[in-house]
C-alpha atoms as a PDB file:
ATOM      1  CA  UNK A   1     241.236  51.051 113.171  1.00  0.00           C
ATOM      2  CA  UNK A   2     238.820  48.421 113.730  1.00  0.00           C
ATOM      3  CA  UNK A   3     236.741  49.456 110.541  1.00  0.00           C
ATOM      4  CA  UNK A   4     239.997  49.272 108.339  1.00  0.00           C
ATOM      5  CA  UNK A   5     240.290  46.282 109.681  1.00  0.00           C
ATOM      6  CA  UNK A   6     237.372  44.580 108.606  1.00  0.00           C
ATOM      7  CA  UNK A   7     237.348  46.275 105.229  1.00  0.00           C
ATOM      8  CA  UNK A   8     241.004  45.003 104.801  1.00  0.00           C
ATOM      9  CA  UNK A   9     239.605  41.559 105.436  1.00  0.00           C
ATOM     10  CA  UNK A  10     236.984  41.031 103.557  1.00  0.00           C
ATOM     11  CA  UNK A  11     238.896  42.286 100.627  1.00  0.00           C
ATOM     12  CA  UNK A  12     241.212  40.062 100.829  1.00  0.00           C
ATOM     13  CA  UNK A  13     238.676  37.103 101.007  1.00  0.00           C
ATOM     14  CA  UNK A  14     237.143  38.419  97.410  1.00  0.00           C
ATOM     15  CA  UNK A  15     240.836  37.547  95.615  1.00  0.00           C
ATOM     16  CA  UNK A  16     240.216  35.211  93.390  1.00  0.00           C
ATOM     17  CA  UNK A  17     242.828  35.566  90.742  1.00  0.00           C
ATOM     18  CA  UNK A  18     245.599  33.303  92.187  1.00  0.00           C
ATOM     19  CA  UNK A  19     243.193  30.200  93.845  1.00  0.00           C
ATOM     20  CA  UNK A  20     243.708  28.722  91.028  1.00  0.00           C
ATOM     21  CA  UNK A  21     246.950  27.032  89.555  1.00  0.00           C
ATOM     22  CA  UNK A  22     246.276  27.886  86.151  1.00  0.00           C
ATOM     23  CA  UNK A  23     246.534  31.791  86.953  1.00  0.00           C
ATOM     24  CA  UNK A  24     250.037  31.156  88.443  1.00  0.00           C
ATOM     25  CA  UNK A  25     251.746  29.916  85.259  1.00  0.00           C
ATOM     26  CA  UNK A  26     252.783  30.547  81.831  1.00  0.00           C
ATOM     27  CA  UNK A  27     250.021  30.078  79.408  1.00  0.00           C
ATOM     28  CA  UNK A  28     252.648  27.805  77.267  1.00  0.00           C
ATOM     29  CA  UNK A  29     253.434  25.372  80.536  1.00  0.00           C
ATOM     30  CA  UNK A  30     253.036  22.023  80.229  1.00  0.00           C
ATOM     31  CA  UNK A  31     251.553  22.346  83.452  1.00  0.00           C
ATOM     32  CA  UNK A  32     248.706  24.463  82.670  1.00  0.00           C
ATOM     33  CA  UNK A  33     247.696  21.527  80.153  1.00  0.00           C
ATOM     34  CA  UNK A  34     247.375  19.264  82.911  1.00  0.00           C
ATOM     35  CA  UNK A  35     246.318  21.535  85.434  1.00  0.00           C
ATOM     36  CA  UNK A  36     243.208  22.260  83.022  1.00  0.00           C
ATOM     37  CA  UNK A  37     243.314  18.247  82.193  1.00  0.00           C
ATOM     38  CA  UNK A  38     242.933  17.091  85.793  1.00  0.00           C
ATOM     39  CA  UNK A  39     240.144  20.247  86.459  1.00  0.00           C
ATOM     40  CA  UNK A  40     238.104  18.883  83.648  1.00  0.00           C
ATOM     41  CA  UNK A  41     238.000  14.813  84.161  1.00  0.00           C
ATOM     42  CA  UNK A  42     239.450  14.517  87.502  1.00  0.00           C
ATOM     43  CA  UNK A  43     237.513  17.476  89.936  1.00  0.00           C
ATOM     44  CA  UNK A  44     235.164  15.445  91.527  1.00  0.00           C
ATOM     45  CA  UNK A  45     237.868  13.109  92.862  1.00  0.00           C
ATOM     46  CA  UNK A  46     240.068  14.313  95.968  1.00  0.00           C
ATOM     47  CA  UNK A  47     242.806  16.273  95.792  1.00  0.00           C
ATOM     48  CA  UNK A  48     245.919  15.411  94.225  1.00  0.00           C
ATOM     49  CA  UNK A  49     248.878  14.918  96.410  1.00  0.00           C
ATOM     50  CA  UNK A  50     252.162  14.886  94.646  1.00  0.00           C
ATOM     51  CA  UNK A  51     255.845  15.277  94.669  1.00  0.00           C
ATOM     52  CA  UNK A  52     258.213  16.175  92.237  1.00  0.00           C
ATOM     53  CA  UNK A  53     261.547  15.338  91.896  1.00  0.00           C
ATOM     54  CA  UNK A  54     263.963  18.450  90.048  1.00  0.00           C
ATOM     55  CA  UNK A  55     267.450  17.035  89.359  1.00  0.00           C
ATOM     56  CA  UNK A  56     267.802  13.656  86.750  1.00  0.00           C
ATOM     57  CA  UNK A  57     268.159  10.566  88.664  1.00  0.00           C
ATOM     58  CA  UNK A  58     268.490   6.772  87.793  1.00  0.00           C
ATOM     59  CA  UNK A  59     265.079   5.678  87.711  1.00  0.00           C
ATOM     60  CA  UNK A  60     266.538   1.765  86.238  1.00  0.00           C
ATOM     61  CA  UNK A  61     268.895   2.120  89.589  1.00  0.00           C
ATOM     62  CA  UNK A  62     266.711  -0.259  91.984  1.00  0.00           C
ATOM     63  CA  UNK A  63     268.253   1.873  95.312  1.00  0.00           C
ATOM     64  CA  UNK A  64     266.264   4.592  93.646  1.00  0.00           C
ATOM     65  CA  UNK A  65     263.347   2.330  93.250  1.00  0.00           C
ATOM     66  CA  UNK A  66     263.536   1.819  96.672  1.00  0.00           C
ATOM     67  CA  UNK A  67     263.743   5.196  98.325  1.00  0.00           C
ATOM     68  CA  UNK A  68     260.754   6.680  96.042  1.00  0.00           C
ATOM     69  CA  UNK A  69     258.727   3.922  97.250  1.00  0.00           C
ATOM     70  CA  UNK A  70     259.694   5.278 100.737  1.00  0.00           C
ATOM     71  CA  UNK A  71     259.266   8.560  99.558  1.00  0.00           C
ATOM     72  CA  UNK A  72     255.634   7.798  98.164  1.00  0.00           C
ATOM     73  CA  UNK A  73     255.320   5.487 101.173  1.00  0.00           C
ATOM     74  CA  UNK A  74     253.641   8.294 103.356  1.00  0.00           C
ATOM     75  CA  UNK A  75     251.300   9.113 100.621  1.00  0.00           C
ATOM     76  CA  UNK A  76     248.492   6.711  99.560  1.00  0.00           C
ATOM     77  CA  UNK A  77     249.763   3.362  98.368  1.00  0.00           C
ATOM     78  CA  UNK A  78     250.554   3.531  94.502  1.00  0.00           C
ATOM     79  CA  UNK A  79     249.726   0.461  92.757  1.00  0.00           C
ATOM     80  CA  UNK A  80     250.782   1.641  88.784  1.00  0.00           C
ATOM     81  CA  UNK A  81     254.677   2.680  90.213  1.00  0.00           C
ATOM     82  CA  UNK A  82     255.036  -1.455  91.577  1.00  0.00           C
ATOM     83  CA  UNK A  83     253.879  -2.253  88.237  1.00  0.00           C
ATOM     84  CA  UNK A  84     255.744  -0.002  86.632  1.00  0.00           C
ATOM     85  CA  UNK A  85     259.024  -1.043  88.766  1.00  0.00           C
ATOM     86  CA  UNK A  86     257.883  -4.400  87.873  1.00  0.00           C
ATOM     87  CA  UNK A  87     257.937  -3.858  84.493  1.00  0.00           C
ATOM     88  CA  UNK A  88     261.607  -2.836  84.587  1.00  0.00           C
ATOM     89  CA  UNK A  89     263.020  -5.799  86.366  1.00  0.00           C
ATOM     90  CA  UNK A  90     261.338  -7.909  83.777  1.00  0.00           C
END
């Protein structure tokens, strides 16, 4: 058992297919472009941390405003959405 095991094991640390997000979507995605984007000009940087946000909302709606920045709050600070939630009061 032990010898299945191990065999088991280290085949599963030669998959390679899926470790990479490219390989997990449609070849027509808008997210492969930017998946491949990001690889090329942006690996040597840490790792992207992001959330995304599936229904419409009111991104003018300054309550909305509000609870992304305490959504993004727990991330790193991010200094282009105040300017860009500066931009719309103006």
């Amino acid at each position: 058992y032990l010898i299945y095991a191990s065999f088991s094991f280290m085949g599963c640390l030669q998959i390679s297919d899926g470790s990479t997000i490219v390989n997990l979507l449609t070849s027509n995605s808008p997210s492969v472009s930017f998946a491949r984007t990001q690889q090329k000009y942006f690996s040597n940087y840490s790792p992207v941390i992001g959330f995304y946000i599936y229904e419409p909302i009111e991104y003018w709606n300054s309550t909305v405003q509000e609870h992304l920045r305490t959504l993004g709050h727990g991330f790193n600070k991010i200094s282009w959405m105040d300017n860009y939630f500066h931009y719309l009061k103006v």
